[in-house]
PDB file of N, CA and C in Angstrom:
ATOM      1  N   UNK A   1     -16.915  15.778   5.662  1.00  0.00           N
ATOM      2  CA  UNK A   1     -17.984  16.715   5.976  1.00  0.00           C
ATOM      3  C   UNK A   1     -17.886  17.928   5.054  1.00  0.00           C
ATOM      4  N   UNK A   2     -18.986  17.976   4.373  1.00  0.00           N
ATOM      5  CA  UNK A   2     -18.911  19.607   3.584  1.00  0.00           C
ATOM      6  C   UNK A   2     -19.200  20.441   4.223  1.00  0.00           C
ATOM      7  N   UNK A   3     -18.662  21.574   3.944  1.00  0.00           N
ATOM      8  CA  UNK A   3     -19.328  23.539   4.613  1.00  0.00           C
ATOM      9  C   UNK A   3     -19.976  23.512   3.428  1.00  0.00           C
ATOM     10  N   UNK A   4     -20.949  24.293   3.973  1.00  0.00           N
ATOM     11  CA  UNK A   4     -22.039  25.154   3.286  1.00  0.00           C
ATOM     12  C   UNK A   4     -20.961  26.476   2.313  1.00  0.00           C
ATOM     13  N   UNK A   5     -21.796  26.886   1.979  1.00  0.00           N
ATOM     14  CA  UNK A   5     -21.451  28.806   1.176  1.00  0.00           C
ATOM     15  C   UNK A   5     -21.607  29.497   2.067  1.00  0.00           C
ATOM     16  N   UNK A   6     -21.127  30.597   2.165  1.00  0.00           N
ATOM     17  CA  UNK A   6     -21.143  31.257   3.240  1.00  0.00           C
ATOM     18  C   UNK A   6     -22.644  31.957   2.493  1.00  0.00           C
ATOM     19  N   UNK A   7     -23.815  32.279   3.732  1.00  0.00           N
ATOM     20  CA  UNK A   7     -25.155  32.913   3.418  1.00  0.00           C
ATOM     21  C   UNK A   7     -25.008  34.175   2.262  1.00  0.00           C
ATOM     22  N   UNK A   8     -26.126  34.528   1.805  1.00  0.00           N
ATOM     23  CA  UNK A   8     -26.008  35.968   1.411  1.00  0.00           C
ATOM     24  C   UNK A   8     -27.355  36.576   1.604  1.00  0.00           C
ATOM     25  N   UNK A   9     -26.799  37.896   2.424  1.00  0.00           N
ATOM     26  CA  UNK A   9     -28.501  38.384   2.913  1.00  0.00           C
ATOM     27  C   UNK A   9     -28.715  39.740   2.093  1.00  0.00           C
ATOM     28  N   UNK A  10     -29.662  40.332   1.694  1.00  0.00           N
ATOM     29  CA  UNK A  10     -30.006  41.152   0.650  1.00  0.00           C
ATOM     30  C   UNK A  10     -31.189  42.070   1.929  1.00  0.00           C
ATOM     31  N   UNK A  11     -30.235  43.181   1.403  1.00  0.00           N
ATOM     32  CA  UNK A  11     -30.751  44.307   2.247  1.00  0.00           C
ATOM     33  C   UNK A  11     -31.303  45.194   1.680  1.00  0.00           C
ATOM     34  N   UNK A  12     -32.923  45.664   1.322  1.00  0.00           N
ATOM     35  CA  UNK A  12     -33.315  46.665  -0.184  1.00  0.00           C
ATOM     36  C   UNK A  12     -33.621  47.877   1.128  1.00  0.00           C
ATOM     37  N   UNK A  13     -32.689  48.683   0.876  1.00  0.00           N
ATOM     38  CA  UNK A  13     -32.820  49.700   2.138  1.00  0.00           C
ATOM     39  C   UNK A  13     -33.184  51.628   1.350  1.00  0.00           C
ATOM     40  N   UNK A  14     -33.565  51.485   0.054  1.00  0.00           N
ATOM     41  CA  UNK A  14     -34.320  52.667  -1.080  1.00  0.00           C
ATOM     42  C   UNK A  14     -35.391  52.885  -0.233  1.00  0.00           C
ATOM     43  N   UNK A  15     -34.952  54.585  -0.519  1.00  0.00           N
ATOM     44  CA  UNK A  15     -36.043  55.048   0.334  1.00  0.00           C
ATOM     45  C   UNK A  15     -35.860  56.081   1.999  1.00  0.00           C
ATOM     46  N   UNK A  16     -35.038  55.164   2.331  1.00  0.00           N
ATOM     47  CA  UNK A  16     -34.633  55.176   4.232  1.00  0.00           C
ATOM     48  C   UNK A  16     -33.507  56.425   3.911  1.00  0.00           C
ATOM     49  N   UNK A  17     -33.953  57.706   4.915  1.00  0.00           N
ATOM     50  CA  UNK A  17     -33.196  58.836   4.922  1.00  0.00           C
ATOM     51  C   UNK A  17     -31.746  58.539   5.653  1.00  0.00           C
ATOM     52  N   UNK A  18     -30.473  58.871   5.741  1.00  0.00           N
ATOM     53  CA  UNK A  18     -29.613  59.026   6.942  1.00  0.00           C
ATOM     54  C   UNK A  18     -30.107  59.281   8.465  1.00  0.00           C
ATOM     55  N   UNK A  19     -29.829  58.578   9.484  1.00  0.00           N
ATOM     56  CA  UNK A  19     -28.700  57.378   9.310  1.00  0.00           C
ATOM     57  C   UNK A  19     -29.317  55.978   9.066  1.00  0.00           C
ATOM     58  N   UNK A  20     -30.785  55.576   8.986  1.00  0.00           N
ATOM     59  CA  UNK A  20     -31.436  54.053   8.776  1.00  0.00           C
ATOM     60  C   UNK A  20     -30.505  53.265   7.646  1.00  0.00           C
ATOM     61  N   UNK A  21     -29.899  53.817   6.958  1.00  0.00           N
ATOM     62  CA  UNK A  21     -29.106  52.779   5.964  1.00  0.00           C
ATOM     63  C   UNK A  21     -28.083  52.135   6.913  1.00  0.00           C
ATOM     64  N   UNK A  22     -27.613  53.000   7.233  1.00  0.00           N
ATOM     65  CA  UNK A  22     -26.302  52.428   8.233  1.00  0.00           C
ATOM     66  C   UNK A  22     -26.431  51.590   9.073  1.00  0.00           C
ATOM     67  N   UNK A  23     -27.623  52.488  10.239  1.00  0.00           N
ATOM     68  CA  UNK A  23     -28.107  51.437  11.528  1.00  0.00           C
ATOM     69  C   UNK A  23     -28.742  50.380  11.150  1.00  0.00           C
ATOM     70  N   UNK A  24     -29.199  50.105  10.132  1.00  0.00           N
ATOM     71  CA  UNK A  24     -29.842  48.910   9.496  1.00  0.00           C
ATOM     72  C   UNK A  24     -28.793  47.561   9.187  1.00  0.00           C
ATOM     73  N   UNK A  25     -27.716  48.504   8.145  1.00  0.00           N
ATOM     74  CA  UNK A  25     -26.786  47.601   8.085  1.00  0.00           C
ATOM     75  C   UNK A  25     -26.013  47.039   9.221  1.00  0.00           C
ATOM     76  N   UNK A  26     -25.466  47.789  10.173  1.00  0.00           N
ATOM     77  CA  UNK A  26     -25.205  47.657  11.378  1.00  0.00           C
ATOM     78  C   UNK A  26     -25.953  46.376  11.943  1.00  0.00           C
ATOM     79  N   UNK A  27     -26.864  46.538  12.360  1.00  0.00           N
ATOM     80  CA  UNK A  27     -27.895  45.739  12.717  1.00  0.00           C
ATOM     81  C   UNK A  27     -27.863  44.071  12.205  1.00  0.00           C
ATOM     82  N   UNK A  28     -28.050  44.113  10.788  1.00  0.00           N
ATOM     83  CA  UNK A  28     -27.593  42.783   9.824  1.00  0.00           C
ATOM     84  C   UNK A  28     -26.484  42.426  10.008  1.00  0.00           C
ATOM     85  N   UNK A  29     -25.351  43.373  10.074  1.00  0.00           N
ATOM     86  CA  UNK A  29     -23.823  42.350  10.584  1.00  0.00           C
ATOM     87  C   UNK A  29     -23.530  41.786  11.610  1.00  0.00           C
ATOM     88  N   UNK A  30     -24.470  42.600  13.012  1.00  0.00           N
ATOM     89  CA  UNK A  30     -24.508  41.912  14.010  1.00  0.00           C
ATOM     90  C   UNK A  30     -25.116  40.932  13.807  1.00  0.00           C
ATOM     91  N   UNK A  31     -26.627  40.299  13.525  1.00  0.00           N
ATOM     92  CA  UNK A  31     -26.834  39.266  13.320  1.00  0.00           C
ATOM     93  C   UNK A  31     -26.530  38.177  12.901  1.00  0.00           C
ATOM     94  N   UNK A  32     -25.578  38.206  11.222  1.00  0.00           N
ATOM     95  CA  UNK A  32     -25.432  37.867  11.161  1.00  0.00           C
ATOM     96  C   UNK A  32     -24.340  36.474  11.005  1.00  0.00           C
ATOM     97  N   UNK A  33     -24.211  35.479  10.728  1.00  0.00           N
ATOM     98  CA  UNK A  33     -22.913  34.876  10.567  1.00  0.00           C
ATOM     99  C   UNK A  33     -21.425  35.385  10.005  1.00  0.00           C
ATOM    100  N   UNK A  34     -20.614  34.560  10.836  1.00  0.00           N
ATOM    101  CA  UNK A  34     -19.284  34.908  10.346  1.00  0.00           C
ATOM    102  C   UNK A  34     -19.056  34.047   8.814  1.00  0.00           C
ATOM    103  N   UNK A  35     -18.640  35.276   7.769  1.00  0.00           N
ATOM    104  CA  UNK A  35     -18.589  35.065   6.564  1.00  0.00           C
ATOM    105  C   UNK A  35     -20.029  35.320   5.622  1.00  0.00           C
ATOM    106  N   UNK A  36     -20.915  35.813   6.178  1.00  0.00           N
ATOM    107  CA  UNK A  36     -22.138  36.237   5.151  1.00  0.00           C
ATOM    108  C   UNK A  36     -21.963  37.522   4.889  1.00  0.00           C
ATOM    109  N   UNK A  37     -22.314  37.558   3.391  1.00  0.00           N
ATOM    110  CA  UNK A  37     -22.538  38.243   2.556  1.00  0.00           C
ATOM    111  C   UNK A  37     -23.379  39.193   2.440  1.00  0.00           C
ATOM    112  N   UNK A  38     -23.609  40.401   2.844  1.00  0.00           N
ATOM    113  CA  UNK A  38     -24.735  41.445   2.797  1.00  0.00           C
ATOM    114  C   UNK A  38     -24.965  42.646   1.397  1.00  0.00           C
ATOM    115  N   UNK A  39     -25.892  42.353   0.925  1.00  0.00           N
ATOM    116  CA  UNK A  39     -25.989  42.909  -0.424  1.00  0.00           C
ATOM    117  C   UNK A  39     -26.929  44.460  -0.199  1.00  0.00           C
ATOM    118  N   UNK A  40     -26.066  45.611   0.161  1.00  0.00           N
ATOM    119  CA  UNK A  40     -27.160  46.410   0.543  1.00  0.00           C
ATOM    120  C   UNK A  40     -27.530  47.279  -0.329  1.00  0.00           C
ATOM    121  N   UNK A  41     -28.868  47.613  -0.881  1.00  0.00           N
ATOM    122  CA  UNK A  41     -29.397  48.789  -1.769  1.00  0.00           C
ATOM    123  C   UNK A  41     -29.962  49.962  -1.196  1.00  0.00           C
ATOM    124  N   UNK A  42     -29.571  50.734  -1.522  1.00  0.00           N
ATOM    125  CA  UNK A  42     -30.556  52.116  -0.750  1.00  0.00           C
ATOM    126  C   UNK A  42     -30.011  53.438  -1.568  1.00  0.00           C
ATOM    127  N   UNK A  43     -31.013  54.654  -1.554  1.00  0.00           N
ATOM    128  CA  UNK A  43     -30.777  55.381  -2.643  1.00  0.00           C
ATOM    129  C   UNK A  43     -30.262  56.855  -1.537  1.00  0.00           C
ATOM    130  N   UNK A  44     -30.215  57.001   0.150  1.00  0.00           N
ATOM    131  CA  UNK A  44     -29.533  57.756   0.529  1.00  0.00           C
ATOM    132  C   UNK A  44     -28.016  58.138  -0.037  1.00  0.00           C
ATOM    133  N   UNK A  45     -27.854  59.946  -0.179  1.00  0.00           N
ATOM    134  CA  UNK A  45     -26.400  59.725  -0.558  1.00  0.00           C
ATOM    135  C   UNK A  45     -25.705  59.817  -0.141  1.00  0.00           C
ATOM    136  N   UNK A  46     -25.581  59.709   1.595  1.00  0.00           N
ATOM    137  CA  UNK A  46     -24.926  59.774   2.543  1.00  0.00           C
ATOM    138  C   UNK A  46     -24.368  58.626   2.620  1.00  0.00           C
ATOM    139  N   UNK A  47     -25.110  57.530   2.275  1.00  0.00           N
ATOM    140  CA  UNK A  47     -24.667  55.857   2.471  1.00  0.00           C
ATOM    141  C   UNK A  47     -23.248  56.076   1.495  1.00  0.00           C
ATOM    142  N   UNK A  48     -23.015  56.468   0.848  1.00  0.00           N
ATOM    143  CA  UNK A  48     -21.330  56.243   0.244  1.00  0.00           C
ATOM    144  C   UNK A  48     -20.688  56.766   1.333  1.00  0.00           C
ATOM    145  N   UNK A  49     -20.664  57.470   2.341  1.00  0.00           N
ATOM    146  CA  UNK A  49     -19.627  57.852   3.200  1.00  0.00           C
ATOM    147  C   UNK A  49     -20.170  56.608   4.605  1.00  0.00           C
ATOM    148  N   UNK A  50     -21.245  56.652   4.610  1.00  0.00           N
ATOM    149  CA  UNK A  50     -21.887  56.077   5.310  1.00  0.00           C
ATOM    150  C   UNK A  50     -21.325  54.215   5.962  1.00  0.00           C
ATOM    151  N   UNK A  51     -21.754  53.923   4.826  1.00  0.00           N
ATOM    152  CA  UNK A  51     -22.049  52.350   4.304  1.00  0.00           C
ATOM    153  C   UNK A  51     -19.775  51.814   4.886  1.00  0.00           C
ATOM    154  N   UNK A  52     -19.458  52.755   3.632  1.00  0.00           N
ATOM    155  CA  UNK A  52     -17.473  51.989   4.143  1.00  0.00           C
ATOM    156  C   UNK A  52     -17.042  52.330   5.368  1.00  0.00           C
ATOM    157  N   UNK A  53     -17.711  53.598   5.804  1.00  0.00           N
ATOM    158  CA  UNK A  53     -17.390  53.729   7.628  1.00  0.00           C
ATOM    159  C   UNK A  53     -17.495  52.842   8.377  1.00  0.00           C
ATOM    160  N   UNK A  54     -18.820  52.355   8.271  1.00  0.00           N
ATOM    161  CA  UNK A  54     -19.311  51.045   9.120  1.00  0.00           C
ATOM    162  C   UNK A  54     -18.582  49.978   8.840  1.00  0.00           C
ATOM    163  N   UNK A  55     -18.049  49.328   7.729  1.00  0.00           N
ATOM    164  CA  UNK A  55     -17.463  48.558   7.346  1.00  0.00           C
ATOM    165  C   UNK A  55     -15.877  48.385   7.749  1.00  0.00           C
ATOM    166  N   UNK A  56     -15.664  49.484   7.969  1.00  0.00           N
ATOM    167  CA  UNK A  56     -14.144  49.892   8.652  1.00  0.00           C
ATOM    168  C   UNK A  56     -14.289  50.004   9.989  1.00  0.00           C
ATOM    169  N   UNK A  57     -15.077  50.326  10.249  1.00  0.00           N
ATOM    170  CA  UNK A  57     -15.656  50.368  11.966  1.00  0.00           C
ATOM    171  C   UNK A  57     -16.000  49.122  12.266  1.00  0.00           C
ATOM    172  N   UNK A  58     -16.334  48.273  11.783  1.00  0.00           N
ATOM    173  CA  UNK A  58     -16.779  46.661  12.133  1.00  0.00           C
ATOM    174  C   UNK A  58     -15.965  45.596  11.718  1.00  0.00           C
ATOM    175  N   UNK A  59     -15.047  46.036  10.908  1.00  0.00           N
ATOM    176  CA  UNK A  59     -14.025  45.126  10.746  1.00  0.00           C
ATOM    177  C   UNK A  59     -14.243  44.185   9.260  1.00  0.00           C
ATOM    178  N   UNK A  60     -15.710  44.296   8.890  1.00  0.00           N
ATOM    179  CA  UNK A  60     -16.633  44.081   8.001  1.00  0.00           C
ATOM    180  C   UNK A  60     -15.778  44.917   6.322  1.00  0.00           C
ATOM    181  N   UNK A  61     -15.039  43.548   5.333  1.00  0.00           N
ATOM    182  CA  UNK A  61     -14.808  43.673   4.240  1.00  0.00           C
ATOM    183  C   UNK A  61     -15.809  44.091   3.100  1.00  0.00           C
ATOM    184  N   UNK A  62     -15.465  45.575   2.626  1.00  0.00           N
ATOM    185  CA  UNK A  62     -16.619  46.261   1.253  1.00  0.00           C
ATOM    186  C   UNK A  62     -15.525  45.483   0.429  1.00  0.00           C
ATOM    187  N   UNK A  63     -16.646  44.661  -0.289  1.00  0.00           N
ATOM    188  CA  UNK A  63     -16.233  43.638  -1.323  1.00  0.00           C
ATOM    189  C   UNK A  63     -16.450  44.301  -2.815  1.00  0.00           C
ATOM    190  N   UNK A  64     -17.977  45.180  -2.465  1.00  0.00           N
ATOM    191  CA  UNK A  64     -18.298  45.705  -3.994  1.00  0.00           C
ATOM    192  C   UNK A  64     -18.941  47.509  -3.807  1.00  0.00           C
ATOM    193  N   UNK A  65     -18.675  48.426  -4.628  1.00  0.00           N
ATOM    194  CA  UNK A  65     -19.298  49.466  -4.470  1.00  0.00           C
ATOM    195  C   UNK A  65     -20.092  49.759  -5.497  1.00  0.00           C
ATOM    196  N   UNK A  66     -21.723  50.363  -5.854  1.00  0.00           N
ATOM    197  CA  UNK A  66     -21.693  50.205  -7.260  1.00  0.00           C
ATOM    198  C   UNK A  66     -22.923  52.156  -7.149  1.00  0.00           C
ATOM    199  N   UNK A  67     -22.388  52.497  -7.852  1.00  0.00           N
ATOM    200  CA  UNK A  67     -23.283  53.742  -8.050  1.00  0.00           C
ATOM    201  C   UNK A  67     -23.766  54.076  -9.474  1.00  0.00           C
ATOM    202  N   UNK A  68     -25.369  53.517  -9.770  1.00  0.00           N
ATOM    203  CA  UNK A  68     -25.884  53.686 -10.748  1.00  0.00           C
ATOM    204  C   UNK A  68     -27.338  54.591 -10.651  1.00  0.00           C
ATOM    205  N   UNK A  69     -27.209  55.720 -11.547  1.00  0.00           N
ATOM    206  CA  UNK A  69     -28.282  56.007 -11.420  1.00  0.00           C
ATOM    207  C   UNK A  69     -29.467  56.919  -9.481  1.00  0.00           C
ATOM    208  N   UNK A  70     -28.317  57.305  -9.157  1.00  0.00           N
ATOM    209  CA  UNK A  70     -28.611  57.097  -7.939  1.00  0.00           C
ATOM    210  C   UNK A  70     -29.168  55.799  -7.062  1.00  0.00           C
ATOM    211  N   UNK A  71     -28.953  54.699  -7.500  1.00  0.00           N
ATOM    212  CA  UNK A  71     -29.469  53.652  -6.697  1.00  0.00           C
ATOM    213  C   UNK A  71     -28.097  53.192  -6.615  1.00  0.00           C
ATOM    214  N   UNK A  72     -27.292  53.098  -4.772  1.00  0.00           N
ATOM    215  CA  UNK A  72     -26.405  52.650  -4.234  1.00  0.00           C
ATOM    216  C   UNK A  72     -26.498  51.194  -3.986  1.00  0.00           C
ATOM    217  N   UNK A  73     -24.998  50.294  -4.217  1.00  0.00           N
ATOM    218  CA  UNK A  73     -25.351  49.139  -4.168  1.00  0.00           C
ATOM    219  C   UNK A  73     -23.971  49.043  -3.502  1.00  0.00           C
ATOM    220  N   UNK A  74     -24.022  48.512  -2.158  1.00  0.00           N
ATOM    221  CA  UNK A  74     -22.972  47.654  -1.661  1.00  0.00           C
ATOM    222  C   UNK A  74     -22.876  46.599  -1.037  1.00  0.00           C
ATOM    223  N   UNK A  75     -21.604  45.313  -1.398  1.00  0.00           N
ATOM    224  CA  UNK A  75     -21.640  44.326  -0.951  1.00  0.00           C
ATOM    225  C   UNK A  75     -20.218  44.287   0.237  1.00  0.00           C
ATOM    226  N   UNK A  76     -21.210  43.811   0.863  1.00  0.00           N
ATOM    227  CA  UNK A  76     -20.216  43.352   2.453  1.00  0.00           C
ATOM    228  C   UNK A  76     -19.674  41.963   3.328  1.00  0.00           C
ATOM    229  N   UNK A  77     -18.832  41.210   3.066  1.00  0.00           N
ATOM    230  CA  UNK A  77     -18.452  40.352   4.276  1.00  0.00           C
ATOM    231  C   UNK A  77     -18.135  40.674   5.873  1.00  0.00           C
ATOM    232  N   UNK A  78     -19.060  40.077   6.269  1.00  0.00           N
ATOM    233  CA  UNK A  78     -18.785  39.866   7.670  1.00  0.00           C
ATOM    234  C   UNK A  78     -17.399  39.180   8.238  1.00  0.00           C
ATOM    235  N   UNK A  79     -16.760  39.680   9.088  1.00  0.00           N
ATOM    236  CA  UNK A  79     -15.438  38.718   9.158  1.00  0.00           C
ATOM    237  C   UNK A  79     -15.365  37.741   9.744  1.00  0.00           C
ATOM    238  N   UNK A  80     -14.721  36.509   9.975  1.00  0.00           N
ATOM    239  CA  UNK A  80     -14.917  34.737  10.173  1.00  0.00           C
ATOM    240  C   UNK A  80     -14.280  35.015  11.297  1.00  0.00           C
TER     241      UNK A  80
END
């Protein structure tokens, strides 16, 4: 029997003031599966303190951080 990849869900969250980046993301980890991948964008600059809190608060691995340009990019595993 094969496993699948674990999903990857893409979150374009530019735009959304503090706290909607967070509670958003929040929101997507609850939903989703153990081991998916959440790719979140959003240009709040609170989400850098924001975004690894939650991730430490949920148990939820920051896999990637990326700050270009003011457009925030982080990637997240959900834990299995």
């Amino acid at each position: 029997m094969k496993t699948r990849p674990p999903e990857t869900v893409e979150l374009d969250l530019r735009g959304l003031k503090c706290p909607l980046p967070a509670l958003r993301t929040r929101k997507a980890l609850k939903e989703a599966a153990a081991g998916t991948r959440l790719v979140v964008t959003c240009t709040d600059p609170m989400a850098v303190i924001d975004i690894p809190h939650l991730a430490h608060e949920t148990g939820a691995a920051l896999e990637e951080r990326t700050v270009t340009e003011g457009l925030l990019t982080f990637i997240l595993r959900k834990p299995s």
